[in-house]
Protein backbone atom coordinates (compact mmCIF):
# COMPACT_ATOMS: atom_id res chain seq x y z
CA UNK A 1 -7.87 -50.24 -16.27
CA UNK A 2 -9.29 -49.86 -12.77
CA UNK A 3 -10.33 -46.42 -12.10
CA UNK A 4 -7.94 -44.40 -9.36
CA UNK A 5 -9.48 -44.50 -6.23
CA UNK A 6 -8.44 -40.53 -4.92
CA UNK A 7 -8.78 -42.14 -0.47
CA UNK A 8 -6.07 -44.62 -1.84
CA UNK A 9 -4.68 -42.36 -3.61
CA UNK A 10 -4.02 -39.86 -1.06
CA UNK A 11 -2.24 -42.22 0.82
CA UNK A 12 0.40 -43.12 -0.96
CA UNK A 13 0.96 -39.47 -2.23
CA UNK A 14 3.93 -38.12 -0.14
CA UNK A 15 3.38 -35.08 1.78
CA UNK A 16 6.53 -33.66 2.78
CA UNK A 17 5.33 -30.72 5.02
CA UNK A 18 3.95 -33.69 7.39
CA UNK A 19 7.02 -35.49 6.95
CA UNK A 20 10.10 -33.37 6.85
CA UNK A 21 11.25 -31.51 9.57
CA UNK A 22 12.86 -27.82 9.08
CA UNK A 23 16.74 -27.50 8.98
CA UNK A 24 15.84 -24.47 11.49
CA UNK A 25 13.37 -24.59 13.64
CA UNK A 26 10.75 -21.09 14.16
CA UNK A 27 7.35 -20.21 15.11
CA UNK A 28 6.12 -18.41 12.00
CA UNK A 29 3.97 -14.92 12.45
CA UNK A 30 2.02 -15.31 9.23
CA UNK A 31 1.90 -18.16 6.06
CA UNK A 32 -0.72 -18.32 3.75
CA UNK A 33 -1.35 -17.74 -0.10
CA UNK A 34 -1.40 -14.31 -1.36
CA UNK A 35 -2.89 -12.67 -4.60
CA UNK A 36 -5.71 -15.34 -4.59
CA UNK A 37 -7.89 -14.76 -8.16
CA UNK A 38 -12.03 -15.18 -6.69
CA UNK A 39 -15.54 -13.42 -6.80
CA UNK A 40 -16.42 -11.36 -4.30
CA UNK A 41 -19.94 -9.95 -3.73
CA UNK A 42 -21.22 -7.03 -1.78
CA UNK A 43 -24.47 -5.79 -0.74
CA UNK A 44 -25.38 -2.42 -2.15
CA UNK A 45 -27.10 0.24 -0.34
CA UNK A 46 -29.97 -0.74 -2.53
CA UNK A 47 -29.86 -4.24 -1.53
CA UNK A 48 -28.87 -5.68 -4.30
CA UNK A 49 -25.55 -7.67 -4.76
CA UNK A 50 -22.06 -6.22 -6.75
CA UNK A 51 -19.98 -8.84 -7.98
CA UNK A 52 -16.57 -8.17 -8.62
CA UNK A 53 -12.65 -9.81 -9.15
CA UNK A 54 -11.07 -9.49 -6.12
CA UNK A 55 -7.71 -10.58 -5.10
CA UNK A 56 -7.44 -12.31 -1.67
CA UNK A 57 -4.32 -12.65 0.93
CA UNK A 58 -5.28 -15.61 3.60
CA UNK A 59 -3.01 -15.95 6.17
CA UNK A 60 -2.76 -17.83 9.47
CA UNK A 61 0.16 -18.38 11.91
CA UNK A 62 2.71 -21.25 12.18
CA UNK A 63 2.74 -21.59 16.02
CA UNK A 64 5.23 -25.02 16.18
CA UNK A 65 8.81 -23.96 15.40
CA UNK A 66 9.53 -27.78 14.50
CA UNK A 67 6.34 -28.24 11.71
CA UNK A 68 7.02 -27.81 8.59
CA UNK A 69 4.50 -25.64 6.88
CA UNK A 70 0.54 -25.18 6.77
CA UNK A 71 -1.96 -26.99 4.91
CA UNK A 72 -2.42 -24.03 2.31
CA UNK A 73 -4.89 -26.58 -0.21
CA UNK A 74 -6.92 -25.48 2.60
CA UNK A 75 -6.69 -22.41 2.75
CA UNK A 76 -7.71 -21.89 -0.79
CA UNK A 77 -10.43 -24.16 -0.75
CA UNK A 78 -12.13 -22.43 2.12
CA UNK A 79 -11.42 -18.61 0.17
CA UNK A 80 -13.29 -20.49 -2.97
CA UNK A 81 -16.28 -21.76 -1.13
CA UNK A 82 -17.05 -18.88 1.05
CA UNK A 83 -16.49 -16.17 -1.85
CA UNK A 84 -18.42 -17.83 -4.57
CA UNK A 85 -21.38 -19.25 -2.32
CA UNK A 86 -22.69 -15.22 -0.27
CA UNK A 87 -22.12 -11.64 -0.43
CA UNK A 88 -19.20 -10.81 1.87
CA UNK A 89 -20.22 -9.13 5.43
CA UNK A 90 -18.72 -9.33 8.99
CA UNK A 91 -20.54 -12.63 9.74
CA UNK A 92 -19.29 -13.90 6.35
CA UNK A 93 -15.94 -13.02 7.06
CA UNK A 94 -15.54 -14.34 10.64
CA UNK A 95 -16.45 -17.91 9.63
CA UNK A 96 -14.51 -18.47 6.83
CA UNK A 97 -11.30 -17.07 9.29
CA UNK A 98 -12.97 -19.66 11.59
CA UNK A 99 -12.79 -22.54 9.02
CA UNK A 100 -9.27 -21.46 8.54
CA UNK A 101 -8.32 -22.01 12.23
CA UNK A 102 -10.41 -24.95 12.18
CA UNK A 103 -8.86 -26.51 9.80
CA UNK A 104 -5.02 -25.78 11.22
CA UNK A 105 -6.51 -26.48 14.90
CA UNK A 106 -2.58 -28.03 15.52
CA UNK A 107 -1.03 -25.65 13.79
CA UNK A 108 -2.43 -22.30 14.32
CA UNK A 109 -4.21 -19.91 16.99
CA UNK A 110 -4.54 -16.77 14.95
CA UNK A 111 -5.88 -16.35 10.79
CA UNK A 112 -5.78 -13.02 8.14
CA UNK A 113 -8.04 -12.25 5.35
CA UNK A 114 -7.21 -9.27 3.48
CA UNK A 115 -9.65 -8.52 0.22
CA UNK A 116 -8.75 -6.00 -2.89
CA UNK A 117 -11.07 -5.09 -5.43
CA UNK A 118 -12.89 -2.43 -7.33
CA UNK A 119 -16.31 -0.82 -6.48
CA UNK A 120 -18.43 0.05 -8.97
CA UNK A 121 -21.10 2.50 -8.92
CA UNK A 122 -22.82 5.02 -11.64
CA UNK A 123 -22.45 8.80 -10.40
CA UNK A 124 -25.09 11.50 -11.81
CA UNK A 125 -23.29 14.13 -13.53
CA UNK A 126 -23.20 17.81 -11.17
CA UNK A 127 -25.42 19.30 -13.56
CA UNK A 128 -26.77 17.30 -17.03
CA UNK A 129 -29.12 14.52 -17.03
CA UNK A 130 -25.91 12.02 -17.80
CA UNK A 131 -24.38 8.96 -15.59
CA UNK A 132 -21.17 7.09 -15.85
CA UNK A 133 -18.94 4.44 -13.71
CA UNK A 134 -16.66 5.58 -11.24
CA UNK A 135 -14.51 2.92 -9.99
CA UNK A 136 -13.44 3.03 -6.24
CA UNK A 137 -10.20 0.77 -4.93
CA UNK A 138 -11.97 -0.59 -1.44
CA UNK A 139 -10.31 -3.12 0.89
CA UNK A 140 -11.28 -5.41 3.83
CA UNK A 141 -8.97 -6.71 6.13
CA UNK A 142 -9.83 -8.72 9.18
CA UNK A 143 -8.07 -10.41 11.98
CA UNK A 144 -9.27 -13.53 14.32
CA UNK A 145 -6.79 -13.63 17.18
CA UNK A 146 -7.49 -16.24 20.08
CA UNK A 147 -11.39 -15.94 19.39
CA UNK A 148 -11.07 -11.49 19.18
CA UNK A 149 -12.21 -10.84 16.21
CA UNK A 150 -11.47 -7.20 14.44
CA UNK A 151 -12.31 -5.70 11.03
CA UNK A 152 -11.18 -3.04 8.82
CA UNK A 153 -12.55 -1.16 5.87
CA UNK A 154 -10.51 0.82 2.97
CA UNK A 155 -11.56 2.76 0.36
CA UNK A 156 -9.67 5.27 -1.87
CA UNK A 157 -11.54 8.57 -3.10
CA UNK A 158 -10.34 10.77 -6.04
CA UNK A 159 -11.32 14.51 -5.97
CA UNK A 160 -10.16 17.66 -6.66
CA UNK A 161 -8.38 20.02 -4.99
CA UNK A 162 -7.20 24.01 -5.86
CA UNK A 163 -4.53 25.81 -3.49
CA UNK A 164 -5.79 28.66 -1.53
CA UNK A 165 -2.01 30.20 -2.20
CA UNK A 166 -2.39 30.28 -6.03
CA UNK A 167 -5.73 31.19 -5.60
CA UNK A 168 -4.64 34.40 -3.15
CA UNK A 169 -1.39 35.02 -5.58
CA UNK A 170 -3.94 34.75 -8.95
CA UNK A 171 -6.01 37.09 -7.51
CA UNK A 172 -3.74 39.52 -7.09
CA UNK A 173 -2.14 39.77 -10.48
CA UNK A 174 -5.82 40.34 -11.59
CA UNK A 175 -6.15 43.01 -9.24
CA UNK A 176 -2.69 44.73 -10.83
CA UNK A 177 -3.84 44.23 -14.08
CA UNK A 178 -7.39 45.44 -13.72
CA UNK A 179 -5.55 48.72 -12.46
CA UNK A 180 -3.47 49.00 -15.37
CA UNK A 181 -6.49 48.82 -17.81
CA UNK A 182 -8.87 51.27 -15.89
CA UNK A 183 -6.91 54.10 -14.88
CA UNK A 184 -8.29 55.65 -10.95
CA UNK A 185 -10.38 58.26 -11.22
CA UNK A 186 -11.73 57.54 -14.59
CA UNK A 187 -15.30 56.35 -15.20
CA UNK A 188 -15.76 53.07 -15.30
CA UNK A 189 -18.15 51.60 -17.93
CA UNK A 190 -20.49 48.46 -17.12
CA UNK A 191 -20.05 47.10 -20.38
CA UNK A 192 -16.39 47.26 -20.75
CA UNK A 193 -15.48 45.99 -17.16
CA UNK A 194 -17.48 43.15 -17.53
CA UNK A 195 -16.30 42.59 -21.08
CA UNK A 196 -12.82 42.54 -19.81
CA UNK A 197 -13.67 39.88 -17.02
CA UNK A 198 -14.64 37.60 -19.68
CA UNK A 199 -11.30 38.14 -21.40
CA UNK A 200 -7.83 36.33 -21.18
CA UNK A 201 -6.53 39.86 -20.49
CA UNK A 202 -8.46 40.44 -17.48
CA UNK A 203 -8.55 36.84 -16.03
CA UNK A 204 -4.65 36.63 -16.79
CA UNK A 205 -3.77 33.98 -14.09
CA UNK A 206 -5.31 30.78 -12.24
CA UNK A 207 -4.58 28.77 -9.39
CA UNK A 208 -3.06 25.27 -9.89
CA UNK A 209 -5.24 22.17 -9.17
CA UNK A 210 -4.45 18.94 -9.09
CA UNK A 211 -6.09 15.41 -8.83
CA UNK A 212 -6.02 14.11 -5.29
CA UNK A 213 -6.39 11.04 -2.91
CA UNK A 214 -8.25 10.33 0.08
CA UNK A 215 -7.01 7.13 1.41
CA UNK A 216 -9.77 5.92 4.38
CA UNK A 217 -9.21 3.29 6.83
CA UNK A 218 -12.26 2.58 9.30
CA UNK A 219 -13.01 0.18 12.20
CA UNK A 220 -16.56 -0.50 12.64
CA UNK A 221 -18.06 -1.31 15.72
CA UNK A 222 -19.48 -4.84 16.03
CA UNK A 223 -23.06 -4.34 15.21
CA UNK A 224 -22.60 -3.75 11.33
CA UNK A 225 -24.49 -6.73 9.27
CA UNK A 226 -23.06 -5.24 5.67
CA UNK A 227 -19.85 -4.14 4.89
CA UNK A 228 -20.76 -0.12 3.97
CA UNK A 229 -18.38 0.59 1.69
CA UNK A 230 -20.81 2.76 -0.59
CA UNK A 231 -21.62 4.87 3.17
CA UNK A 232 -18.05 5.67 3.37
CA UNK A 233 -17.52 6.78 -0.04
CA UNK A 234 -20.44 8.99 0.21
CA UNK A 235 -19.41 10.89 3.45
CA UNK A 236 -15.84 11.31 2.26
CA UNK A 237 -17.35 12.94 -0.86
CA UNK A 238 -19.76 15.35 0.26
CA UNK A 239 -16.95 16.75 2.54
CA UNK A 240 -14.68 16.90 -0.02
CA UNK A 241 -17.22 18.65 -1.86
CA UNK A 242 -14.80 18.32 -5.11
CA UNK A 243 -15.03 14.74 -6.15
CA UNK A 244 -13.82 13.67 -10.07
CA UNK A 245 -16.68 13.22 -12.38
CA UNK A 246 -17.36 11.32 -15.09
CA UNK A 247 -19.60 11.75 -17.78
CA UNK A 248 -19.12 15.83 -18.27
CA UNK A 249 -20.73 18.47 -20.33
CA UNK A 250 -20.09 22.30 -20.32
CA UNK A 251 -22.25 22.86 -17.70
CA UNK A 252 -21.16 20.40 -15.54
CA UNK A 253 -17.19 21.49 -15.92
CA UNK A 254 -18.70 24.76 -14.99
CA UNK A 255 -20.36 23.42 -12.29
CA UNK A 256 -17.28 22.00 -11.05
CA UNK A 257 -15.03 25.26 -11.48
CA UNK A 258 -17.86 26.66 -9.25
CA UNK A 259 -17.50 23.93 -6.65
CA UNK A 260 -13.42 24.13 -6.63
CA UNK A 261 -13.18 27.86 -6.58
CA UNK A 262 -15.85 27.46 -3.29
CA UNK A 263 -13.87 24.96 -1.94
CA UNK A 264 -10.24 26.04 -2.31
CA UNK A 265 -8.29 23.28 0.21
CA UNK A 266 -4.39 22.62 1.20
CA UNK A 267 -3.78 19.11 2.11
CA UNK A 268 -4.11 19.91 5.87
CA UNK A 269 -7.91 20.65 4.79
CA UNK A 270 -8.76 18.10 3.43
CA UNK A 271 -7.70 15.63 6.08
CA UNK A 272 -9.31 18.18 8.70
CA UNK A 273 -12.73 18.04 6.70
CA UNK A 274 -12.49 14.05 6.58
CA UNK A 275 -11.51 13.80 9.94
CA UNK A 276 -14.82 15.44 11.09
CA UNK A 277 -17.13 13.78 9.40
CA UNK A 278 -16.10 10.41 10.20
CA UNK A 279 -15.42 11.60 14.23
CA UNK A 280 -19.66 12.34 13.59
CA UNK A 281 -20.46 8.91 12.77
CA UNK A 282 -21.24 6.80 15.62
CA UNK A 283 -20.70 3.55 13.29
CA UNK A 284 -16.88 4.28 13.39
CA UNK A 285 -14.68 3.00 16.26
CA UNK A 286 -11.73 4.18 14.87
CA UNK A 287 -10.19 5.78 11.36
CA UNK A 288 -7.32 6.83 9.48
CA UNK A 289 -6.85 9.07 6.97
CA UNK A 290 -4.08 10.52 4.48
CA UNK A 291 -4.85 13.28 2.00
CA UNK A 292 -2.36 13.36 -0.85
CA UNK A 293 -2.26 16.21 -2.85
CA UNK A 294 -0.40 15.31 -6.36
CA UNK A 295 1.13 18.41 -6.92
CA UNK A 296 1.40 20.24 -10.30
CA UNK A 297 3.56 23.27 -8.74
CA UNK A 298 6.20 20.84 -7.57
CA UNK A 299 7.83 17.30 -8.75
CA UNK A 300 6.66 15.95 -5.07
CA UNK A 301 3.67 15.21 -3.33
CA UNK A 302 1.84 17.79 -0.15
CA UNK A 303 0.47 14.42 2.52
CA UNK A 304 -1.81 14.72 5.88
CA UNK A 305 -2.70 12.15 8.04
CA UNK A 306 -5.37 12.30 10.29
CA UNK A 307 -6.94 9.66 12.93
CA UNK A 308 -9.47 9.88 15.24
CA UNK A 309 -7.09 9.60 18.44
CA UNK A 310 -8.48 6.29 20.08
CA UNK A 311 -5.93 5.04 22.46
CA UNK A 312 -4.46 2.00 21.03
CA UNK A 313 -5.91 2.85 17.80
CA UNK A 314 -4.54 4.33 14.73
C-alpha cells in the first residue's frame, strides 16, 4: 500500500469552516481555545528558569460576520511552539500574539493570551534555619489590538491578618480581669503578676485572625525584559508584613504571633498598605488590588479594593 501523502491529503479533507456559511451572520469579539494543557517557563530573579503546567486561553477576534469560524489548529500550534521552545517575557509574548494575527491575517485584527499557573519558590522560615515551598497562583494576560500592545500581571498572596477590634475588645477583658485578681491598693508582687500573664486566667481572651488574600493586578510599563512576578510577590509581602509560612517551629509561630500582634490590620489596611507600595514603584503603570479578609467572626467575607487612580485605568 502506497503511503498517504498528508499535501494530498489535506485536500481532499473537507473543511467546513471554509466552506459553510453561518445560518446568522456576526462579527465575533473573541474565539479561541481555552484551558490549553502546556509548559511554561519563567526567569527567576536568580536567572535561572521555573518550569511549570500552565493552562492557556488564546483568543483572537472573528471580524467577518459571514465566515464561519477561525483556524483554531493554529492557534494551538503556535501556544505549543512558543511555550515549549523560551522562558515567557513581554517580547515572548508579543510574537506569539503576532503569529496568531498572522496567521488569521483575513480573519482577525485583534489576539488574547491569558496564562494560569503556579509559582514556586522556597521561603526561609521567620526564625529556624528551615525552608519549604510556597506556591503562588500568578497570571499573565496580554492584549495585541491593531499593533497596541498591553500586558498584565496577577499574582495572589496569602497572609495573615488579626482585627484591631478584637484586639481592642481582648484587651479589655484582660484589663477587667487583671482587676479582679489584684485588688487596688494592694501590693503587687513581681512574681505573681507575671506568673498570672503567663496563665489562661490572665490572658483570658484573643483576637480572631483569619487567613487572607491579596489579589494583585499590575501593568508594567514597556521597558520590562522579564515578567517579575517573584518582585511583586516580594513587595506585597513585606507590606503585609504577615505572610503564611511554611516549614514552622515554636519559635517561628512565636515569631509570627509577634509579627501579627505588631501588625493588627482591617481589610481597609491592608489594601491601603498595598496600595502604597506599588504607587512607589516606578515599574508600575497601573494596579489593582482587593484584600479579602476570610472572616472567622462572621459566615461572610470583609473586601477592599484599591487602584492606583490612572485615568482610563483600573
Amino acid at each position: 500500500m502506497a503511503p498517504i501523502n498528508q499535501e494530498n491529503l489535506a485536500r481532499v479533507l473537507p473543511d467546513i469552516a471554509n466552506e459553510a456559511r453561518p445560518s446568522v451572520a456576526g462579527a465575533l469579539e473573541w474565539v479561541g481555545m481555552g484551558e490549553i494543557h502546556a509548559p511554561v517557563g519563567v526567569v527567576g530573579a536568580d536567572g535561572q528558569t521555573i518550569t511549570s503546567g500552565a493552562r492557556v486561553n488564546a483568543f483572537v477576534n472573528l471580524t467577518r460576520p459571514e465566515a464561519r469560524g477561525i483556524h483554531m489548529s493554529r492557534l494551538y500550534l503556535h501556544v505549543d511552539k512558543a511555550l515549549s521552545s523560551e522562558p515567557v517575557s513581554p517580547c515572548s509574548i508579543r510574537r506569539l500574539l503576532k503569529d496568531f494575527l498572522d496567521s488569521h491575517a483575513d480573519l482577525s485584527d485583534r489576539a488574547m493570551l491569558q496564562i494560569h499557573f503556579d509559582y514556586l519558590v522556597r521561603r526561609p522560615a521567620l526564625v529556624s534555619d528551615n525552608t519549604g515551598w510556597k506556591s503562588y497562583p500568578v497570571s499573565v494576560n496580554a492584549l495585541l489590538d491593531r499593533g497596541q500592545f498591553s500586558l498584565e500581571v496577577g499574582v495572589d498572596v496569602t497572609y495573615s491578618s488579626t482585627c484591631p477590634c478584637s484586639a481592642a475588645l481582648a484587651r479589655q477583658l484582660i484589663q477587667e480581669r487583671f482587676r479582679e485578681d489584684f485588688a487596688a491598693g494592694s501590693p503587687l508582687d513581681h512574681d505573681a503578676v507575671l506568673q498570672w500573664l503567663g496563665s489562661e486566667q490572665g490572658i483570658m481572651a484573643t483576637p480572631h485572625s483569619q487567613r487572607s488574600t491579596a489579589e494583585v493586578k499590575v501593568r508594567l510599563v514597556p521597558s520590562f525584559q522579564n515578567l517579575p512576578f517573584i518582585d511583586i510577590i516580594d513587595r506585597i509581602e513585606a507590606a503585609l508584613k504577615t505572610p503564611v509560612q511554611t516549614a514552622v517551629k515554636r519559635v517561628d509561630e512565636q515569631a509570627f504571633a509577634r509579627l501579627n500582634g505588631q501588625n493588627l490590620m482591617f481589610c481597609e489596611d491592608a489594601a491601603r498598605r498595598m496600595q502604597k507600595t506599588l504607587d512607589e514603584d516606578e515599574r508600575v503603570a497601573d494596579f489593582w488590588v482587593r484584600a479579602t479578609h476570610f472572616e472567622s467572626l462572621h459566615a461572610h467575607n470583609a473586601v477592599a479594593v484599591a487602584t492606583k487612580g490612572v485615568a482610563g485605568g483600573y
